[in-house]
N, C-alpha and C. Protein backbone atom coordinates (compact mmCIF):
# COMPACT_ATOMS: atom_id res chain seq x y z
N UNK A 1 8.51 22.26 -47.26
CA UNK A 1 8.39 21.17 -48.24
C UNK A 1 9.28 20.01 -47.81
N UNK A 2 9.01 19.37 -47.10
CA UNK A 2 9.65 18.09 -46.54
C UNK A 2 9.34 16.87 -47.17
N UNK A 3 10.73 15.78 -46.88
CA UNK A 3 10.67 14.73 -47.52
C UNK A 3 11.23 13.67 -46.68
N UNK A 4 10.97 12.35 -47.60
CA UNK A 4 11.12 11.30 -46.40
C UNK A 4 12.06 10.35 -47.16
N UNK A 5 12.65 9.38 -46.59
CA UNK A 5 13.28 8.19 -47.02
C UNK A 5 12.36 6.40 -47.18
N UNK A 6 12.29 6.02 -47.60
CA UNK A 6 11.41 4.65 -47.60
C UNK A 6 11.56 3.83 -48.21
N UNK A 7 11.00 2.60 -48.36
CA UNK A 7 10.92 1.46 -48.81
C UNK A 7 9.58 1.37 -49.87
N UNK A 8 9.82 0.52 -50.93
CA UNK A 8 8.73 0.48 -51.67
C UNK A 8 8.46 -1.13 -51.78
N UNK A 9 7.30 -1.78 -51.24
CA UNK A 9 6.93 -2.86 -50.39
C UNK A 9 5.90 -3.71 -51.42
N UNK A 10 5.10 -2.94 -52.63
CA UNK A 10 4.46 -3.90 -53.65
C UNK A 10 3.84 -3.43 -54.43
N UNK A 11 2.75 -3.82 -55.12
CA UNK A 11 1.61 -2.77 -55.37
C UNK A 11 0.23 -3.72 -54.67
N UNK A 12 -0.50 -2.80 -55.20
CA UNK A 12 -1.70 -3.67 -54.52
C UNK A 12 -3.19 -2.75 -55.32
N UNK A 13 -4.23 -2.77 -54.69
CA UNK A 13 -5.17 -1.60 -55.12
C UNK A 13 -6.35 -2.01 -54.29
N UNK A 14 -7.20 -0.70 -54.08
CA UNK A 14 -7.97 -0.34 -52.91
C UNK A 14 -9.05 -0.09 -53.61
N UNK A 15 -10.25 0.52 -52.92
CA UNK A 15 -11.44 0.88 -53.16
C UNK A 15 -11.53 2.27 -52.56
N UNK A 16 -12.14 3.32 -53.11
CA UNK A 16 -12.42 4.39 -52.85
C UNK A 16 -13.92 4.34 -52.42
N UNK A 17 -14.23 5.22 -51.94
CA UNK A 17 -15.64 5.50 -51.11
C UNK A 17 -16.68 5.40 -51.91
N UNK A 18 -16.34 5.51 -53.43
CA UNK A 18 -17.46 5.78 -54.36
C UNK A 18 -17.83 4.42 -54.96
N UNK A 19 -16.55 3.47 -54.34
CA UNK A 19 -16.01 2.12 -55.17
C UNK A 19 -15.63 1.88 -56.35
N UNK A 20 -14.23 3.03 -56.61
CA UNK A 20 -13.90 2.87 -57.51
C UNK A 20 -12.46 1.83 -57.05
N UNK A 21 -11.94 1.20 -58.19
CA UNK A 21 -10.66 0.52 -57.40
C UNK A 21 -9.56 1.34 -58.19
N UNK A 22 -8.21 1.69 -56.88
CA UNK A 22 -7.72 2.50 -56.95
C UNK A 22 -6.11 1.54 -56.90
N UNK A 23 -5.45 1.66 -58.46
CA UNK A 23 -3.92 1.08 -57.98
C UNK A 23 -2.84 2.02 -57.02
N UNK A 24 -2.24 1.02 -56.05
CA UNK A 24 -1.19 1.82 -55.42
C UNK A 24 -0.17 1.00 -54.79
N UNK A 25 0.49 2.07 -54.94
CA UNK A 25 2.20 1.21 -54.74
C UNK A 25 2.45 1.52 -52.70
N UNK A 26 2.54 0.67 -52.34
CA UNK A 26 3.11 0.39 -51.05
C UNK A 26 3.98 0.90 -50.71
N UNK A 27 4.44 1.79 -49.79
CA UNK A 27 6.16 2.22 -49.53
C UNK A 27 5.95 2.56 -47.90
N UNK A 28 6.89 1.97 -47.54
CA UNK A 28 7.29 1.90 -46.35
C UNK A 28 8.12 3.41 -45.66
N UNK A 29 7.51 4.18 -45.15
CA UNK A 29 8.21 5.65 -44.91
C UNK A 29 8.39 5.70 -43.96
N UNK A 30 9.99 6.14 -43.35
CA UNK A 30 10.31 6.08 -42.39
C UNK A 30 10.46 4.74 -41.08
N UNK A 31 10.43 5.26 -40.08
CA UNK A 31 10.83 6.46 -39.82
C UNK A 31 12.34 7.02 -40.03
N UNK A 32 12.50 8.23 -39.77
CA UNK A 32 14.17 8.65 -40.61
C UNK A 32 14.55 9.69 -39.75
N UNK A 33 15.74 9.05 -39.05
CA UNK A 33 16.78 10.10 -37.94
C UNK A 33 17.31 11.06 -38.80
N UNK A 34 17.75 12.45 -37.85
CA UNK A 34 18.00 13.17 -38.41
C UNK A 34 19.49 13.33 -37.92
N UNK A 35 20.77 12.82 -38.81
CA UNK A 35 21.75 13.17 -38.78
C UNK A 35 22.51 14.11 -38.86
N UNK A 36 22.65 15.29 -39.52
CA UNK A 36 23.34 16.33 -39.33
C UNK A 36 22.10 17.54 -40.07
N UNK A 37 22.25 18.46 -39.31
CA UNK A 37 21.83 19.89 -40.01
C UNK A 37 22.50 20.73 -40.63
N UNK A 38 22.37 20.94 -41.95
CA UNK A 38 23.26 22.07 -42.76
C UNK A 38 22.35 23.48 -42.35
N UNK A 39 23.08 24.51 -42.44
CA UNK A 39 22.54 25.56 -42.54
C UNK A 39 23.02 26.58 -43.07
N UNK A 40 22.73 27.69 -44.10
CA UNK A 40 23.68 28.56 -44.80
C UNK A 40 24.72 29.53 -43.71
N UNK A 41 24.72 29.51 -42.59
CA UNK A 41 25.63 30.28 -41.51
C UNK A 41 26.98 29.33 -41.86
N UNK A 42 26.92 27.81 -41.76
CA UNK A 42 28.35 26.84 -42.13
C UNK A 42 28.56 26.30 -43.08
N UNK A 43 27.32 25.97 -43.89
CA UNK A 43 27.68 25.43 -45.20
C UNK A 43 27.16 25.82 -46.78
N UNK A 44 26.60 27.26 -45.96
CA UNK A 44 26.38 27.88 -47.62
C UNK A 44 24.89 27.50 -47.66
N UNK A 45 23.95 25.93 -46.68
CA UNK A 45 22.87 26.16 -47.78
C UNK A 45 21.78 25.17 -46.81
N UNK A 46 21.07 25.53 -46.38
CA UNK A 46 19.67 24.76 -45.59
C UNK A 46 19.44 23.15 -46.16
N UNK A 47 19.71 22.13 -45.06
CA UNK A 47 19.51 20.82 -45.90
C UNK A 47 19.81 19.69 -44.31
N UNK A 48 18.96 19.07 -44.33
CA UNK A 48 18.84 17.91 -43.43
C UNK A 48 19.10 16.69 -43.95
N UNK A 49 20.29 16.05 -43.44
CA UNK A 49 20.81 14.58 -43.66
C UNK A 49 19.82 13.57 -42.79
N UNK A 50 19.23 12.63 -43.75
CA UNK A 50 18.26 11.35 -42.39
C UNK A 50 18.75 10.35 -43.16
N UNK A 51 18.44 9.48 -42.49
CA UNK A 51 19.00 7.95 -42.27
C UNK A 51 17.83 7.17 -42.67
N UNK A 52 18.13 6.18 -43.06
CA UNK A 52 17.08 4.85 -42.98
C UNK A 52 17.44 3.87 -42.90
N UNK A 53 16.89 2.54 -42.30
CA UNK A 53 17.00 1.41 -41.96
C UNK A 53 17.75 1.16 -40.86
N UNK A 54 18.44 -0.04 -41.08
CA UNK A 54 19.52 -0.15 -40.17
C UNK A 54 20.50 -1.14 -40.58
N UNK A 55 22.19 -1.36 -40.39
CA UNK A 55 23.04 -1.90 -40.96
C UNK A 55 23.66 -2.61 -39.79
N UNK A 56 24.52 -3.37 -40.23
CA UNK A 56 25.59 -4.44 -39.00
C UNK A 56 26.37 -3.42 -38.86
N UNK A 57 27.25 -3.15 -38.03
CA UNK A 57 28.61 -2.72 -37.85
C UNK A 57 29.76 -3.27 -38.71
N UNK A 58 29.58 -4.25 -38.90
CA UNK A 58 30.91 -5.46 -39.89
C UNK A 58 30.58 -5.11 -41.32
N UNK A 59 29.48 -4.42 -41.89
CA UNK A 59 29.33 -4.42 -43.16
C UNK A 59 29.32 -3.06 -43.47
N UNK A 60 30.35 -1.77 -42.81
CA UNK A 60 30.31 -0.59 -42.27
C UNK A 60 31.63 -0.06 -42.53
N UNK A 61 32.18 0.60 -43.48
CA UNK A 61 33.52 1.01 -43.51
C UNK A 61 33.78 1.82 -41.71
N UNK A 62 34.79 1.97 -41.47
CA UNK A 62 34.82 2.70 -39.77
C UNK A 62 35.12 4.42 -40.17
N UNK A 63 35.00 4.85 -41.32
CA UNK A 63 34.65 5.98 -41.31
C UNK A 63 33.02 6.78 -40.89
N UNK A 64 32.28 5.50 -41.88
CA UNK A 64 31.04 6.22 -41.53
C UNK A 64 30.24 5.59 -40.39
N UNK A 65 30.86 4.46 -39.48
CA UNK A 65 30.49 4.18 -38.28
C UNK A 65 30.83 5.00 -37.64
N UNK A 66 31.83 5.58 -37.39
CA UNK A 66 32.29 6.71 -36.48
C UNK A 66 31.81 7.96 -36.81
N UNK A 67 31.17 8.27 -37.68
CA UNK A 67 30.06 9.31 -38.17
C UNK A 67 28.69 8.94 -37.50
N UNK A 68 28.52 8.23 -37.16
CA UNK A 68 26.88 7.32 -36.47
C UNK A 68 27.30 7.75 -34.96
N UNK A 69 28.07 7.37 -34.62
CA UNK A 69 28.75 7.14 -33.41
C UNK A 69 29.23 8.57 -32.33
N UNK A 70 29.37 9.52 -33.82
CA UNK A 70 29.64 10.70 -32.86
C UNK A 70 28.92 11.31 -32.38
N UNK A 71 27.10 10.95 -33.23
CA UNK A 71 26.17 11.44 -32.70
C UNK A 71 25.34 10.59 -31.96
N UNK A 72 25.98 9.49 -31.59
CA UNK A 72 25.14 9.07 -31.14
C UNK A 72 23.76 8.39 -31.40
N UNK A 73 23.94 7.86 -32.63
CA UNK A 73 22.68 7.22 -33.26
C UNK A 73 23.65 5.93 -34.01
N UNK A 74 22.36 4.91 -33.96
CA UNK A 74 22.37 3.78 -34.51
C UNK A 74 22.60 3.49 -36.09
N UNK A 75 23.70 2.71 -36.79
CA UNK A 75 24.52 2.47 -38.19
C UNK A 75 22.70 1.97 -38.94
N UNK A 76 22.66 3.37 -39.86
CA UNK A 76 21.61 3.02 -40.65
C UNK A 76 22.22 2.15 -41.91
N UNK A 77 20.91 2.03 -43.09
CA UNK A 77 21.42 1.20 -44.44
C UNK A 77 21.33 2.63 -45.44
N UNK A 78 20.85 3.46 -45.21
CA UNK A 78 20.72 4.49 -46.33
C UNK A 78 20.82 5.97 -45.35
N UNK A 79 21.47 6.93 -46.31
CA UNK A 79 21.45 7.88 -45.49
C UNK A 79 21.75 9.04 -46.88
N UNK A 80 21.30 9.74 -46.90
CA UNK A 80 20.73 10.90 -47.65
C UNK A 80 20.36 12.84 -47.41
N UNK A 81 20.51 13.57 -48.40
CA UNK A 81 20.39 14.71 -48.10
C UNK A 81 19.21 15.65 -48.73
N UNK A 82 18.40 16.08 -47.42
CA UNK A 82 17.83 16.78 -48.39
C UNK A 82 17.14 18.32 -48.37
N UNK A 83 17.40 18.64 -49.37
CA UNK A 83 17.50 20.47 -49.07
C UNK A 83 16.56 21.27 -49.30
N UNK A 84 15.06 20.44 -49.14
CA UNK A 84 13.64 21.48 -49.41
C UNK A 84 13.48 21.34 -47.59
N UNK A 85 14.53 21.29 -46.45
CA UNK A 85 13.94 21.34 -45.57
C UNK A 85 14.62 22.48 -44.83
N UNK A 86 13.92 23.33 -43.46
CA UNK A 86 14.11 24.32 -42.97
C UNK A 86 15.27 23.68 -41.90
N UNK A 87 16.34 23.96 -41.82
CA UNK A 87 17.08 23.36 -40.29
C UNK A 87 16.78 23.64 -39.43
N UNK A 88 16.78 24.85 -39.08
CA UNK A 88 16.02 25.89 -37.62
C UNK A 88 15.31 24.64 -36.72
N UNK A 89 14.12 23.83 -38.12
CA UNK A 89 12.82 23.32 -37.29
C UNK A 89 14.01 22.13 -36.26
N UNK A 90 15.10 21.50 -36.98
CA UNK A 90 15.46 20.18 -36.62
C UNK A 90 16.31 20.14 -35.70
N UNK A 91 16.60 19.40 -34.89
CA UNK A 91 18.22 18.84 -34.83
C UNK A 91 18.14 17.29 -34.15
N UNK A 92 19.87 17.25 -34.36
CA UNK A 92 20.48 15.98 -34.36
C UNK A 92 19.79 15.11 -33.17
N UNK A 93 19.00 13.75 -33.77
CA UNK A 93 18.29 12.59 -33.23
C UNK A 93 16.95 13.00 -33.16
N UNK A 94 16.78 14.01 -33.99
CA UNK A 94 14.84 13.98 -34.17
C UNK A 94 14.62 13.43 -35.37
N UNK A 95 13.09 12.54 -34.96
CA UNK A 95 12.61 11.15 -35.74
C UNK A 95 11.78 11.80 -36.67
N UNK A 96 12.02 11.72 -37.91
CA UNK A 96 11.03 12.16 -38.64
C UNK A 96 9.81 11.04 -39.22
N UNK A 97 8.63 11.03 -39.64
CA UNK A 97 7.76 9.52 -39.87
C UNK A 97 6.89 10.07 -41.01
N UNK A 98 6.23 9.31 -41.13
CA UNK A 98 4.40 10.03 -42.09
C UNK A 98 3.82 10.88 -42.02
N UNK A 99 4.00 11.20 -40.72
CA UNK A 99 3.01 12.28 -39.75
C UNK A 99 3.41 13.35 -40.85
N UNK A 100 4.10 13.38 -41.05
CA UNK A 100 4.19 15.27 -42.03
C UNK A 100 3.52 14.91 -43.40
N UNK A 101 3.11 13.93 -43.54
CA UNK A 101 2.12 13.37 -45.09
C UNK A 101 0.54 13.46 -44.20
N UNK A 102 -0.36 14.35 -45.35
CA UNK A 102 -1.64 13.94 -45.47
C UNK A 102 -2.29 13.14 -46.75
N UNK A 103 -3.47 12.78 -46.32
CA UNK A 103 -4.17 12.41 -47.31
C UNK A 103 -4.52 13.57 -48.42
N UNK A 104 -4.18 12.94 -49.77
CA UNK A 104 -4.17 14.18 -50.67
C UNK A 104 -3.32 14.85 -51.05
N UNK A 105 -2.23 14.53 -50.39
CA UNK A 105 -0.95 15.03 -51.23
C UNK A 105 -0.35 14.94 -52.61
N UNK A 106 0.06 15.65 -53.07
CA UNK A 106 1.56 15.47 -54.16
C UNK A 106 2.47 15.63 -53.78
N UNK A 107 2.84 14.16 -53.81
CA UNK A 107 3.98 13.66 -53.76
C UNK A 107 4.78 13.56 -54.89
N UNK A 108 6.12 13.44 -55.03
CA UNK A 108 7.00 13.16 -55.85
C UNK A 108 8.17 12.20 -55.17
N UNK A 109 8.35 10.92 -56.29
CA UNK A 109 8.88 10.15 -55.22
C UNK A 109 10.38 9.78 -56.80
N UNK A 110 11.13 9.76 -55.93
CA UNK A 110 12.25 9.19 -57.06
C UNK A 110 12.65 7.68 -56.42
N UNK A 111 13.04 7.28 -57.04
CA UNK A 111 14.13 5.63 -56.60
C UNK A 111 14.71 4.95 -58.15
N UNK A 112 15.32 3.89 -58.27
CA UNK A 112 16.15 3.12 -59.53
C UNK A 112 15.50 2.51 -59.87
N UNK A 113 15.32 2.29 -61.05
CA UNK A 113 14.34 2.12 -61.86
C UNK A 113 15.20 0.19 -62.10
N UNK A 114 14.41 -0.96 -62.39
CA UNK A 114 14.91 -2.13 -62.38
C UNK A 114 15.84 -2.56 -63.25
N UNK A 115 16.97 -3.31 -62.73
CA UNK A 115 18.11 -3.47 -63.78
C UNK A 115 17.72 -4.28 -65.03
N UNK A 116 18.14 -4.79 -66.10
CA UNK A 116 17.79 -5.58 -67.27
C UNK A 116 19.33 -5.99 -67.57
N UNK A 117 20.17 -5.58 -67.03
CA UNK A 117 21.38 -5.99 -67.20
C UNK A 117 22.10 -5.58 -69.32
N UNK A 118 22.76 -6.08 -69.69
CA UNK A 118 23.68 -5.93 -70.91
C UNK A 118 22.42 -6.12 -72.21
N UNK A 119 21.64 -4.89 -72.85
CA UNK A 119 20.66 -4.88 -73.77
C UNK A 119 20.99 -4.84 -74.87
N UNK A 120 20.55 -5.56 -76.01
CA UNK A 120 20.15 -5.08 -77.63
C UNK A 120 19.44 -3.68 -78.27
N UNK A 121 19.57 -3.45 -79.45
CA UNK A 121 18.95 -2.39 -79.63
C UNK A 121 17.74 -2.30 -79.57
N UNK A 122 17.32 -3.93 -79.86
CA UNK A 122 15.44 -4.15 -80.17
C UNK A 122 15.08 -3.77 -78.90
N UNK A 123 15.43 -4.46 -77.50
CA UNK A 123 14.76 -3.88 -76.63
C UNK A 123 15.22 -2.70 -76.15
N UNK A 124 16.36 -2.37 -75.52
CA UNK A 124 16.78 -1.07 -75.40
C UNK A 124 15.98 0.34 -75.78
N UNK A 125 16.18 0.06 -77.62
CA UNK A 125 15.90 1.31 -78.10
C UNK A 125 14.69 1.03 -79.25
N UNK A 126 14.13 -0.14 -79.12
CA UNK A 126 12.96 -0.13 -80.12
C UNK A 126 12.76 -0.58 -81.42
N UNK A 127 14.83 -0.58 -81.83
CA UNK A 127 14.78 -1.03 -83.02
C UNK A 127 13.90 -2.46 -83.55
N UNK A 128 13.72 -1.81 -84.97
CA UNK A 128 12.95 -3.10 -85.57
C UNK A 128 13.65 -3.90 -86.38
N UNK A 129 15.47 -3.73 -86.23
CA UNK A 129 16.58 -4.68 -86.93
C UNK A 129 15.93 -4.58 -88.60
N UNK A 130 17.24 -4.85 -89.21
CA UNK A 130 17.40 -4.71 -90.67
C UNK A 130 16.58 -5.09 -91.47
N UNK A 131 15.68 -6.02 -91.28
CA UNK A 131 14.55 -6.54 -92.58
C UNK A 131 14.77 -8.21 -92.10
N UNK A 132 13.49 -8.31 -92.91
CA UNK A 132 13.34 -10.05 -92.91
C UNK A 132 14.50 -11.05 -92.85
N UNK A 133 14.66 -12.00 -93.61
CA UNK A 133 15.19 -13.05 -93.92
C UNK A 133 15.69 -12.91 -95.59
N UNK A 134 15.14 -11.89 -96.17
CA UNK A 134 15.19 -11.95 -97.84
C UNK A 134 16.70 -11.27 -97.82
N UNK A 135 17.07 -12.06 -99.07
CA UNK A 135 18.34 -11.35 -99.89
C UNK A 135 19.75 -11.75 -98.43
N UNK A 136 19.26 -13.00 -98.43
CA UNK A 136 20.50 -13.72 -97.64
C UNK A 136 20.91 -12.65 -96.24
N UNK A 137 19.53 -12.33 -95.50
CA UNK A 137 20.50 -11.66 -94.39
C UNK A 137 19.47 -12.65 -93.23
N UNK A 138 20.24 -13.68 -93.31
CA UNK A 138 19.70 -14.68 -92.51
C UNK A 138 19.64 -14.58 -90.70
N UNK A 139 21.30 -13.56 -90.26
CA UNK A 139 21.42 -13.70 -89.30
C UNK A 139 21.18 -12.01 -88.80
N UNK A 140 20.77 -10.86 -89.55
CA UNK A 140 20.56 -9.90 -89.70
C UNK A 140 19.66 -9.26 -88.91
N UNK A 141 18.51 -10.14 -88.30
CA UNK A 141 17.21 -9.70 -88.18
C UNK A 141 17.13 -8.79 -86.70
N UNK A 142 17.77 -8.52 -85.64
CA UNK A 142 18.09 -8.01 -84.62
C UNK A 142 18.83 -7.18 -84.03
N UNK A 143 19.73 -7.05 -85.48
CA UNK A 143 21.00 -6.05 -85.76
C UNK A 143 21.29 -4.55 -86.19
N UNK A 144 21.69 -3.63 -85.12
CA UNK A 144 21.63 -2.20 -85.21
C UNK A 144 21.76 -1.97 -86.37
N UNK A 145 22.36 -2.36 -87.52
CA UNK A 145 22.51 -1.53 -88.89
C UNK A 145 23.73 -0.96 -88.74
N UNK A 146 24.01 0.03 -90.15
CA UNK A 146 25.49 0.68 -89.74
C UNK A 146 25.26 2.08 -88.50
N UNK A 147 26.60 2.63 -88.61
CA UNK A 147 26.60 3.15 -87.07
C UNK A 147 27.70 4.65 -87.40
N UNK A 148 27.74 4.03 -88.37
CA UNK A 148 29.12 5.17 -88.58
C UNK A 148 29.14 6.42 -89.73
N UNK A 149 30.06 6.94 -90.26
CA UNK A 149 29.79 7.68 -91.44
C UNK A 149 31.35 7.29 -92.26
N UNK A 150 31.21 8.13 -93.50
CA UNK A 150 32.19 7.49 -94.96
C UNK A 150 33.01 8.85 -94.44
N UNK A 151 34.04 9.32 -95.21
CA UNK A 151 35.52 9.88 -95.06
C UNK A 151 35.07 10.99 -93.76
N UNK A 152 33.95 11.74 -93.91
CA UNK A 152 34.03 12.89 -92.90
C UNK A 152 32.33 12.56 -91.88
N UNK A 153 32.42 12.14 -90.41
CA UNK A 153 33.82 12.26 -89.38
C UNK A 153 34.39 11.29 -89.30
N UNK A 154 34.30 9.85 -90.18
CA UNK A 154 34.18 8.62 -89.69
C UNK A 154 35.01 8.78 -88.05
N UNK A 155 33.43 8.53 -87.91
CA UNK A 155 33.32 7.69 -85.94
C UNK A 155 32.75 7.45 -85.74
N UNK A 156 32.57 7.41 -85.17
CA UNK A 156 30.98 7.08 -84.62
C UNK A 156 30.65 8.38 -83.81
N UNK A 157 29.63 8.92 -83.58
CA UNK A 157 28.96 10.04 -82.59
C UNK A 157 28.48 9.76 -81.11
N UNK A 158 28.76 10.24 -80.42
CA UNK A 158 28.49 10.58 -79.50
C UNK A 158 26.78 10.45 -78.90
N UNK A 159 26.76 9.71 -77.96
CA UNK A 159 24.90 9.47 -77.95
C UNK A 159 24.13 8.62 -79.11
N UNK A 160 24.85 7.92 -79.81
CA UNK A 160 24.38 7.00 -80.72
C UNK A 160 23.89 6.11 -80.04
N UNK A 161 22.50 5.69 -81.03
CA UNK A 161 21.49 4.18 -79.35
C UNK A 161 22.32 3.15 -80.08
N UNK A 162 23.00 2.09 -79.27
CA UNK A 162 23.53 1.11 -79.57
C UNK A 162 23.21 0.39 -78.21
N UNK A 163 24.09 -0.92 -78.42
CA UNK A 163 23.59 -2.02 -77.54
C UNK A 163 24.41 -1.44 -75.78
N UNK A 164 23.57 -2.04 -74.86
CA UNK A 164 24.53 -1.76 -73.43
C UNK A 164 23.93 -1.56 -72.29
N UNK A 165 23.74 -1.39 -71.40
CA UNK A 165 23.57 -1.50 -70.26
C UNK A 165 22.15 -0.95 -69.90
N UNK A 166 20.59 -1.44 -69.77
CA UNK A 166 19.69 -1.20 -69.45
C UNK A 166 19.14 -1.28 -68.23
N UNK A 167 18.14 -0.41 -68.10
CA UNK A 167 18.02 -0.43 -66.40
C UNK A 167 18.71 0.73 -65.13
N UNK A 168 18.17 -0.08 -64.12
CA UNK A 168 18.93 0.50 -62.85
C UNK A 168 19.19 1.60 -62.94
N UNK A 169 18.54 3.24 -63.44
CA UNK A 169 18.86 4.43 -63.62
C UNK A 169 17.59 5.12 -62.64
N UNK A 170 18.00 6.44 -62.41
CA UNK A 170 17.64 6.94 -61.27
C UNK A 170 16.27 7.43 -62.28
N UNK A 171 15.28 7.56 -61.76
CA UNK A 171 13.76 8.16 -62.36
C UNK A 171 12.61 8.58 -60.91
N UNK A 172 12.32 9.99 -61.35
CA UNK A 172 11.29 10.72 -60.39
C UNK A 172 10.17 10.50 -61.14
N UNK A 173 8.80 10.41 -60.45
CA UNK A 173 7.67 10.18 -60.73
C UNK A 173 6.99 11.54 -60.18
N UNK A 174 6.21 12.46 -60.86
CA UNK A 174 5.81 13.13 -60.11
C UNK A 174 4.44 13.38 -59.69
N UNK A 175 3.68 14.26 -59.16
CA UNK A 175 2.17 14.26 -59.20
C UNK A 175 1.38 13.18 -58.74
N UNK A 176 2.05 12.27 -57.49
CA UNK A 176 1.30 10.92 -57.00
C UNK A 176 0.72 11.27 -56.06
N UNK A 177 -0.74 10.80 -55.82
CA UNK A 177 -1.27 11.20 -54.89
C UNK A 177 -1.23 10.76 -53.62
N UNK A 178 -1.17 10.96 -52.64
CA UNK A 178 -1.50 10.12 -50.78
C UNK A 178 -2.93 9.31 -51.25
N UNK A 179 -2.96 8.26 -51.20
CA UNK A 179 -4.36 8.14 -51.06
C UNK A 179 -4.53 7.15 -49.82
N UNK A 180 -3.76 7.11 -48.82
CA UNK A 180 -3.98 6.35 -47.76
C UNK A 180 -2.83 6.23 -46.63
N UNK A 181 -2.77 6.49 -45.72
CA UNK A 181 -1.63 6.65 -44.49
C UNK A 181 -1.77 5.28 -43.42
N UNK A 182 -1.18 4.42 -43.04
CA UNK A 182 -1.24 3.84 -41.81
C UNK A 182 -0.31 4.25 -41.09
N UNK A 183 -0.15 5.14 -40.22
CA UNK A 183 0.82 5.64 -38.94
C UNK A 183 1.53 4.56 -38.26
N UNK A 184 0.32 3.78 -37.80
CA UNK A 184 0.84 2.90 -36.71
C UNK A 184 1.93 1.93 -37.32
N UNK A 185 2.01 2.03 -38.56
CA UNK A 185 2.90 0.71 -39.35
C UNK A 185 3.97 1.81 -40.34
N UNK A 186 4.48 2.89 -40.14
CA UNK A 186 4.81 3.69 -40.88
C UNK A 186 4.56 3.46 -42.88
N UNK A 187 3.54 3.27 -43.11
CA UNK A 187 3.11 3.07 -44.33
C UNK A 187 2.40 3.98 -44.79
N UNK A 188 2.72 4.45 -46.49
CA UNK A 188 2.33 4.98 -47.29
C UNK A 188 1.72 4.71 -48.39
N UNK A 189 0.75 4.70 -48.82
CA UNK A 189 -0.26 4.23 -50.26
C UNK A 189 -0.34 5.48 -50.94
N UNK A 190 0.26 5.52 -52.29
CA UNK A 190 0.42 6.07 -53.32
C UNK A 190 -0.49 6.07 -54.88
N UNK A 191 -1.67 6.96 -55.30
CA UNK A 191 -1.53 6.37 -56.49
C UNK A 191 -0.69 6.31 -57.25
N UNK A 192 -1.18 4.84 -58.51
CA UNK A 192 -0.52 4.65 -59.51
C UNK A 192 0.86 3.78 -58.77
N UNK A 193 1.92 3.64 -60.03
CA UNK A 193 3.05 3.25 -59.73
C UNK A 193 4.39 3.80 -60.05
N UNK A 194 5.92 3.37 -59.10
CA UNK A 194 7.21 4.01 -59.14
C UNK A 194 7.76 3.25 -59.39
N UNK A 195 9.07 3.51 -59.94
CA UNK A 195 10.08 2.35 -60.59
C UNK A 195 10.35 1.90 -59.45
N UNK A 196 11.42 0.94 -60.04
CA UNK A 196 12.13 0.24 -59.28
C UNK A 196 11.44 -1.62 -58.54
N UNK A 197 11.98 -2.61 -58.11
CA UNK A 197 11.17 -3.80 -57.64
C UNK A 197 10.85 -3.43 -56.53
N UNK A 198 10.51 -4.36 -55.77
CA UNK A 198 10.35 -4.53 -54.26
C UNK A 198 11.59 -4.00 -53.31
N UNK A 199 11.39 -3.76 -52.31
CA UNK A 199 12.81 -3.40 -51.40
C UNK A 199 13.68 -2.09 -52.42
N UNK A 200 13.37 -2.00 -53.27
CA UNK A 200 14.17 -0.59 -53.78
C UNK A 200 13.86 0.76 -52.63
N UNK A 201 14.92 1.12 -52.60
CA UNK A 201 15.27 2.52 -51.56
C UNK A 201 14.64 3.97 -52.20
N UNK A 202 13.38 4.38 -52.07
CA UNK A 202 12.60 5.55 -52.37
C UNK A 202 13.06 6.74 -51.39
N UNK A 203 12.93 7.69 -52.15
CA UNK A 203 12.68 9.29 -51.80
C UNK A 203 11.38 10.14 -52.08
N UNK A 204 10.87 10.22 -50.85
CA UNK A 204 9.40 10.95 -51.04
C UNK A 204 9.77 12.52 -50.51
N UNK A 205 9.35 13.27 -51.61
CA UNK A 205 9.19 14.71 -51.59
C UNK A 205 7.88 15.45 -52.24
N UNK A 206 7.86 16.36 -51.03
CA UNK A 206 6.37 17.12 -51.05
C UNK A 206 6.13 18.47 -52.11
């Protein structure tokens, strides 16, 4: 059960053979070096580290350049672990690409879902704020309501939806299909769609 690292590049939508039109999200897969092999003999547990993209040296703490460096491979932009893979098959500087995707797959792809930055409750969490305009609550109309409780616990609780930070959270999509491979361009066509904008950093698993 292998997986890949990628780019997610737009959406777009295709035609199927029957001519139906088919939405799908673009992602750029691979290709992805294989940096270190775990294996349960040294570390307890089967799992292949790969890389993606590629980075400057200057924008590179010199710890994990000298991690690039010892093996001998080029300062990627993303680098990742992942443990539905066999080590035995791998080792250090084999290229992994599409080629292990067919048409027809399920896929499951995770990446960050788009930031919205500092939220209200209306959008956040749905609220429909306190009531109209009647009975002088003029500035009321958008406003969580109370939040708290009277002598016992007064606090507030724990996991209460209030206003704050929306977005940018990690989300898996699962059950997407392959519905199209270009090799020669390491590209992947997906039905349907995955979070995150353009250029967001995807994980495809089989």
């Amino acid at each position: 059960m292998p997986g890949l690292l990628g780019k997610k590049l737009g959406m777009t939508s295709i035609y199927s053979a029957d001519g139906e039109i088919i939405p799908v999200t673009v992602i750029e897969a691979g290709p992805c070096n294989v940096v270190a092999v775990k294996s349960i003999k040294t570390d307890g547990y089967d799992a292949l580290q790969l890389s993606f993209g590629s980075k400057k040296e200057k924008h590179t703490t010199k710890p994990v350049s000298g991690y690039f460096k010892k093996r001998e491979l080029t300062l990627a932009a993303v680098l990742r672990e992942f443990k539905n893979y066999s080590g035995s098959e791998y080792k250090v500087g084999d290229v992994i690409n599409v080629e292990i995707l067919t048409v027809g797959d399920k896929v499951k792809v995770s990446s960050k879902s788009k930031g919205k930055g500092f939220q209200g409750v209306v959008r956040r969490h749905g609220f429909s704020g306190v009531g109209g305009r009647t009975h002088g609550q003029s500035d009321r109309e958008r406003a969580p309501g109370s939040i708290g409780q009277s002598s016992y616990p007064s606090r507030v609780l724990k996991g209460t939806k209030m206003a704050g930070r929306m977005g940018y959270s990690r989300f898996t999509v699962s059950g997407l299909k392959v519905v199209k491979i270009l090799p020669e361009k390491n590209i992947v066509l997906v039905k349907g769609a995955i979070p995150g904008s353009v250029n967001t950093i995807v994980e495809i698993n089989k």
